[in-house]
Structure formats: C-alpha cells, structure tokens
C-alpha atoms as a PDB file:
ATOM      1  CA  UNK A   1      20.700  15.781  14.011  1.00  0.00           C
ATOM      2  CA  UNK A   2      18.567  18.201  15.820  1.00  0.00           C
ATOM      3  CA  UNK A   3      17.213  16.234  18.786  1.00  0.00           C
ATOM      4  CA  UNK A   4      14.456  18.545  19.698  1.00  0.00           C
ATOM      5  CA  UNK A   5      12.545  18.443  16.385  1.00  0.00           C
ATOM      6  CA  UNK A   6      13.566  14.413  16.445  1.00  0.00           C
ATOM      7  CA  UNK A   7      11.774  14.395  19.699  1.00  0.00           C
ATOM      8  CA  UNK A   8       9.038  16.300  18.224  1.00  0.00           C
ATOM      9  CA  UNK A   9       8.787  14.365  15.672  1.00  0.00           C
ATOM     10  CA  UNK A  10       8.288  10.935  17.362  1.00  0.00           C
ATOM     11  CA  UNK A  11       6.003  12.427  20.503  1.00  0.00           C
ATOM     12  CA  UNK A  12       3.964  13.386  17.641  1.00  0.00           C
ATOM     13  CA  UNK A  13       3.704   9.929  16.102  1.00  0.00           C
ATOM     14  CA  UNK A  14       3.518   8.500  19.165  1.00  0.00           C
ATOM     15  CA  UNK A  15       0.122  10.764  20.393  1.00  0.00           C
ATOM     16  CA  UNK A  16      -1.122  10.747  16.815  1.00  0.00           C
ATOM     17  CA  UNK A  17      -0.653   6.585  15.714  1.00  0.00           C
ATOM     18  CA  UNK A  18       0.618   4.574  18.209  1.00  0.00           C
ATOM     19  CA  UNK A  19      -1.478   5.426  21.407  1.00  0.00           C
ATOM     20  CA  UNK A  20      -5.039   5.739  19.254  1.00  0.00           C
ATOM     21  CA  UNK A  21      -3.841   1.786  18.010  1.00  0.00           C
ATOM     22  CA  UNK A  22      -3.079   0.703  21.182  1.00  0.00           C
ATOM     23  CA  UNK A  23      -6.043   2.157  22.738  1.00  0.00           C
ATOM     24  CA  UNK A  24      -8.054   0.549  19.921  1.00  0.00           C
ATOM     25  CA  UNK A  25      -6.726  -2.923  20.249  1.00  0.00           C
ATOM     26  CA  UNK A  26      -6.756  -2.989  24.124  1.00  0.00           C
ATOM     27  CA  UNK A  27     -10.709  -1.576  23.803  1.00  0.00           C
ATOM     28  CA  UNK A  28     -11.272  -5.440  22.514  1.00  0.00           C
ATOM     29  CA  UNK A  29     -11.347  -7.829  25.292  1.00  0.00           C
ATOM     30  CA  UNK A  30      -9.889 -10.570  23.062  1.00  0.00           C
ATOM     31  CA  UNK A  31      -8.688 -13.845  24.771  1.00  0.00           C
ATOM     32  CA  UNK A  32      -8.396 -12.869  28.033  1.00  0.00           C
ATOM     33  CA  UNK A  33     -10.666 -13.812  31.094  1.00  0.00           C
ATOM     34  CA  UNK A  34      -9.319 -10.868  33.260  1.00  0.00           C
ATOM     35  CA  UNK A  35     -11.505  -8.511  30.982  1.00  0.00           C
ATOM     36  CA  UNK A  36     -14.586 -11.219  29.621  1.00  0.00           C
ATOM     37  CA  UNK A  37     -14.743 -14.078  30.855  1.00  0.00           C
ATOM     38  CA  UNK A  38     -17.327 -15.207  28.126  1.00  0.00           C
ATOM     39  CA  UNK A  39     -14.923 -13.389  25.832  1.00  0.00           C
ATOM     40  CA  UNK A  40     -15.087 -16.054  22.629  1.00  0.00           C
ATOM     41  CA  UNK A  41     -19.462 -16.333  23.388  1.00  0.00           C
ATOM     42  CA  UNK A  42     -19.067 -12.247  23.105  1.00  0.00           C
ATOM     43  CA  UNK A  43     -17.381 -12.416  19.476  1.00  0.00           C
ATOM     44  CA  UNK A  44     -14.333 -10.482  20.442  1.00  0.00           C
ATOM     45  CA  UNK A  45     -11.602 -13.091  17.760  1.00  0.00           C
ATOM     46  CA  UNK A  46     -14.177 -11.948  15.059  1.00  0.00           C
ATOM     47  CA  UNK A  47     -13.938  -8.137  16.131  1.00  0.00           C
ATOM     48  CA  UNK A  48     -10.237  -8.106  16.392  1.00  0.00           C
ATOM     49  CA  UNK A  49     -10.224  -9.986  12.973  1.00  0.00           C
ATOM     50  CA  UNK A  50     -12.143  -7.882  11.380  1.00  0.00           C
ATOM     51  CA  UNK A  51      -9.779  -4.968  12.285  1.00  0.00           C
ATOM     52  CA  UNK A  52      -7.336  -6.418  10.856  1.00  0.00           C
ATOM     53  CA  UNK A  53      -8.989  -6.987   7.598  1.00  0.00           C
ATOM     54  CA  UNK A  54     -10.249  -3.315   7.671  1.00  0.00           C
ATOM     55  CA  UNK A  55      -6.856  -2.271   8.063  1.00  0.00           C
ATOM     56  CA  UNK A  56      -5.438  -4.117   5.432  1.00  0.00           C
ATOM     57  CA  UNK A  57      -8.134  -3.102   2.596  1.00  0.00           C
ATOM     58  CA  UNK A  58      -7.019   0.645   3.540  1.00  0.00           C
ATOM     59  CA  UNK A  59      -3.872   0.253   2.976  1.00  0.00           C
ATOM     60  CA  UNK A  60      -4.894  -2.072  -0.505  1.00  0.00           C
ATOM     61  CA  UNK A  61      -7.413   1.023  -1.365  1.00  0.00           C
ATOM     62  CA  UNK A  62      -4.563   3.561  -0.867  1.00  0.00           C
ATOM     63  CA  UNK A  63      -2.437   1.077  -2.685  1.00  0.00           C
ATOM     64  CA  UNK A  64      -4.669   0.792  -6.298  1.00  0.00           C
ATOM     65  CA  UNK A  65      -5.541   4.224  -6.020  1.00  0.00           C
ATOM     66  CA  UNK A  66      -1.686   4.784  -6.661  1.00  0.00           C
ATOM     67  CA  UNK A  67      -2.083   2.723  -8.912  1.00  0.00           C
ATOM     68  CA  UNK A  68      -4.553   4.671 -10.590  1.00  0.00           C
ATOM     69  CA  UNK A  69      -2.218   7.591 -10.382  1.00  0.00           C
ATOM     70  CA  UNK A  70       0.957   5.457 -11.871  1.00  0.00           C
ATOM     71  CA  UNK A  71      -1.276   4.622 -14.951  1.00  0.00           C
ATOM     72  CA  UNK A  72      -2.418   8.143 -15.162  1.00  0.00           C
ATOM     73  CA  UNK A  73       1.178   9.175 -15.441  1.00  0.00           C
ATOM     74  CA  UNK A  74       1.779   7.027 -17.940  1.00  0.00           C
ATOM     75  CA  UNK A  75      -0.866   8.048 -20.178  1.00  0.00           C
ATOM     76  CA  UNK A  76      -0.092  11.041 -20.000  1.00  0.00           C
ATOM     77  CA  UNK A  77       3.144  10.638 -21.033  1.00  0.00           C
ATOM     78  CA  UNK A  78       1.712   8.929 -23.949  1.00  0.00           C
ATOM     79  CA  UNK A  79      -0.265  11.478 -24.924  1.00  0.00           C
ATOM     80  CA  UNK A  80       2.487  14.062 -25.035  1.00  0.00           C
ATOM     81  CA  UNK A  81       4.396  11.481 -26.623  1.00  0.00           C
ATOM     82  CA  UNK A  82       7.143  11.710 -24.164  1.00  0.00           C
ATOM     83  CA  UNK A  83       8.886   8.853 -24.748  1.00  0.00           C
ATOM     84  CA  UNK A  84      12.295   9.395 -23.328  1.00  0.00           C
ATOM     85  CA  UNK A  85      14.804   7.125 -21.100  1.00  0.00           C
ATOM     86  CA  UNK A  86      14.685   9.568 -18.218  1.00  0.00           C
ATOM     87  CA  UNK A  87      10.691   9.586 -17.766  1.00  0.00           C
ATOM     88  CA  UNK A  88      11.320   5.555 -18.457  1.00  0.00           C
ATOM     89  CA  UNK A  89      13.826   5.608 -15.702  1.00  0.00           C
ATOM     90  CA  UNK A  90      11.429   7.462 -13.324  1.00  0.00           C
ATOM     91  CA  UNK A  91       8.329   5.395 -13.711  1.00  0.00           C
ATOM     92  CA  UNK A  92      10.584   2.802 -13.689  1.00  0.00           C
ATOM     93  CA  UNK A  93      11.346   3.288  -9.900  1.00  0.00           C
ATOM     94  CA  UNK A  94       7.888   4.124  -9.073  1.00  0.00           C
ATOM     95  CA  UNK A  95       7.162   0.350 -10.183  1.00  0.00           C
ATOM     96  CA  UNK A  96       9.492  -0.988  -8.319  1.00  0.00           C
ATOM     97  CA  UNK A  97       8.328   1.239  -5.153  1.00  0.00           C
ATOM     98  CA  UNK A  98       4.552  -0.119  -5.507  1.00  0.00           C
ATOM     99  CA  UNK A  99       6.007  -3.575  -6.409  1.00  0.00           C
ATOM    100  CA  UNK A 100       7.645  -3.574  -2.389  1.00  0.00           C
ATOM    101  CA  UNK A 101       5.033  -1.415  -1.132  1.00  0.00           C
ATOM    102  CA  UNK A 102       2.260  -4.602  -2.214  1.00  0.00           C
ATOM    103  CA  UNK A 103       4.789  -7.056  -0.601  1.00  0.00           C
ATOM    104  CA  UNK A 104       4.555  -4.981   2.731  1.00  0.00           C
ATOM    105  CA  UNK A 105       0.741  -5.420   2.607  1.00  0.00           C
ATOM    106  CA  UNK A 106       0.564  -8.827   1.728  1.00  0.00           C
ATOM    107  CA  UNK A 107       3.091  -9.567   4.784  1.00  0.00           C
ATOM    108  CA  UNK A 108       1.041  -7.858   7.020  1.00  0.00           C
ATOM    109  CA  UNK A 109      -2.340  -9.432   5.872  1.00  0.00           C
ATOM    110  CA  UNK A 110      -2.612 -12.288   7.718  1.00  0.00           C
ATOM    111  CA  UNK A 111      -6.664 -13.199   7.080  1.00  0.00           C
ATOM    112  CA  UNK A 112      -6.794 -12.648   3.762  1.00  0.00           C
ATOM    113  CA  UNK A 113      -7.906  -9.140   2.788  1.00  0.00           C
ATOM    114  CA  UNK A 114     -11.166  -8.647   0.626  1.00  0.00           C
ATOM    115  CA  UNK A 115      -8.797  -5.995  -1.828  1.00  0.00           C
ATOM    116  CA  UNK A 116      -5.944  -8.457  -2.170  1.00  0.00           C
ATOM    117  CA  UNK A 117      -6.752  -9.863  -5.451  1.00  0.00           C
ATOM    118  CA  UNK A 118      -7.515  -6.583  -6.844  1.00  0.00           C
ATOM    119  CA  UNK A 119      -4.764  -5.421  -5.379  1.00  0.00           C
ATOM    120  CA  UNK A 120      -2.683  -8.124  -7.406  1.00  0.00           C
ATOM    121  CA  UNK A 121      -3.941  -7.362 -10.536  1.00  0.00           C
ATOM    122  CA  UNK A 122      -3.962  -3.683 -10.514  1.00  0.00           C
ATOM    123  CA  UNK A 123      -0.206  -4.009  -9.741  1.00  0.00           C
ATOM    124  CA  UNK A 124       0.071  -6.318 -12.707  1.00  0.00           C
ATOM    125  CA  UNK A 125      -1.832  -3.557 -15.077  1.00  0.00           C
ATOM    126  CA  UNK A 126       0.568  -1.081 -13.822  1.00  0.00           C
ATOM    127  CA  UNK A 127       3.787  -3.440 -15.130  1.00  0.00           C
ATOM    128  CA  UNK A 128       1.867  -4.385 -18.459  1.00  0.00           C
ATOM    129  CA  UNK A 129       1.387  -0.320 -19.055  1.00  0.00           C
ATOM    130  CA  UNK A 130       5.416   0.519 -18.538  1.00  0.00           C
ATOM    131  CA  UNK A 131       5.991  -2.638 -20.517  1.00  0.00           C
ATOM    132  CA  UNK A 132       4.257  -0.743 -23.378  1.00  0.00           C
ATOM    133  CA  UNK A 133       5.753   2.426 -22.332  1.00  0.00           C
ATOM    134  CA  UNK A 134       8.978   0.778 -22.743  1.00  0.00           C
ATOM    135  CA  UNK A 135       8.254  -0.206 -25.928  1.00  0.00           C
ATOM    136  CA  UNK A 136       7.150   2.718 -27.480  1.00  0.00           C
ATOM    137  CA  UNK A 137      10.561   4.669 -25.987  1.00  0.00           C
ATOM    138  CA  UNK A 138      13.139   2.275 -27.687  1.00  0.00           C
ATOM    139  CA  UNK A 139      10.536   2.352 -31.015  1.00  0.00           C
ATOM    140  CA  UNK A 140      11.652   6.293 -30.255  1.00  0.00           C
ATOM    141  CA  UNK A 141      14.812   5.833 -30.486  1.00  0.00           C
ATOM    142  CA  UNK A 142      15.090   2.779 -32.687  1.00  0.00           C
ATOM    143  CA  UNK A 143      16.142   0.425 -30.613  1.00  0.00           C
ATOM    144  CA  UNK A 144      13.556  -2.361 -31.633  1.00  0.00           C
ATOM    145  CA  UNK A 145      14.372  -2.516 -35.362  1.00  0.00           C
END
C-alpha cells in the first residue's frame, strides 16, 4: 500500500466532504443554549430536519436515475436481442447492487424522505424488467418449454 497517495487520498476526502458537513451541521444552532438560547422559538429542529430530508432525496434522485440507466440497459439489450446468460449474469449483479444501495438510504432516512416511495417502486420496475429479461433468455435457449 502506498501510504502517501492513501494519505492523499483521505486529506482529500476529508477537505472535500467531511469538513464542508461538519461545518454545515455546526452552522445550525440546534439544541443547544450555548449558541441560541431561543434556539427551538428560532426553528433550528426544523432546519436541521430539513437537511436531512434534502440529503436523503439526493441520494433517492441519484438512486432512480440509476435506475433509469439499469432499465435503459435492459432495453437495449432487448432491442439487440441479446439475450444471453452472461449479460443476464451482469444485470443480474447490478440488481442486487441497487437492491443494497436502496437499503443504505432507507437506513439512513430517518424522517421519511419525500423520494422514498418512488424510490421503492422504481426499484421494483427495475426487478419486474430483468424478470422479463430472464424470461426471454431461457425462451433463447429453451429452457421454458
């Protein structure tokens, strides 16, 4: 392991992510009479809720729009009728990868983001569409008659 690009590496996740969050969340004078006394009368619990909500419907938007890009795949597989167990294989694991990637979100979305649902069923489109896919690979190689 080369520790100087390791080091690089993390300083620059720590100037680029970290500090900006941390910055962020400290700007917000949430719960704590040392920065606002009339911190609840100011609205700062709604403010740092609302952050949290806006974070998690970017990561739900990021989410269905790879969604978008799964299906895509898939149809265009379709449409070169490429039905074979490899490309099933593949899109296979990129299921599975959104399938933990939506868990993540949901973990971290403690108030109930406004994308969730969507979220949900998008994920659910992309299993019914390599559920056809699937199909139409075995019909390929008859494997369903």
């Amino acid at each position: 392991m080369d520790h100087t690009k390791t080091q690089a590496y993390i300083d620059r996740i720590w100037d680029s992510s970290i500090v900006p969050e941390l910055t962020e969340y400290i700007r917000i004078p949430n719960k704590s009479v040392a920065f606002d006394p009339d911190w609840q009368a100011h609205g700062h619990m709604e403010k740092v809720v609302a952050r949290f909500k806006a974070d998690r419907d970017d990561a739900y938007r990021e989410f269905i729009d790879k969604c978008d890009d799964f299906e895509s795949e898939i149809a265009k597989e379709t449409a070169m009728q490429h039905f074979t167990y490899n490309e099933l294989e593949e899109n296979d694991v990129e299921l599975k990868k959104l399938q933990g990637w939506l868990e993540k979100i949901k973990k971290l979305d403690f108030y109930g983001g406004a994308l969730a649902v969507e979220a949900a069923e998008r994920l659910k489109g992309c299993e019914s569409v390599l559920d056809a896919y699937a199909h139409r690979v075995f019909e390929a190689h008859d494997e369903n008659r």
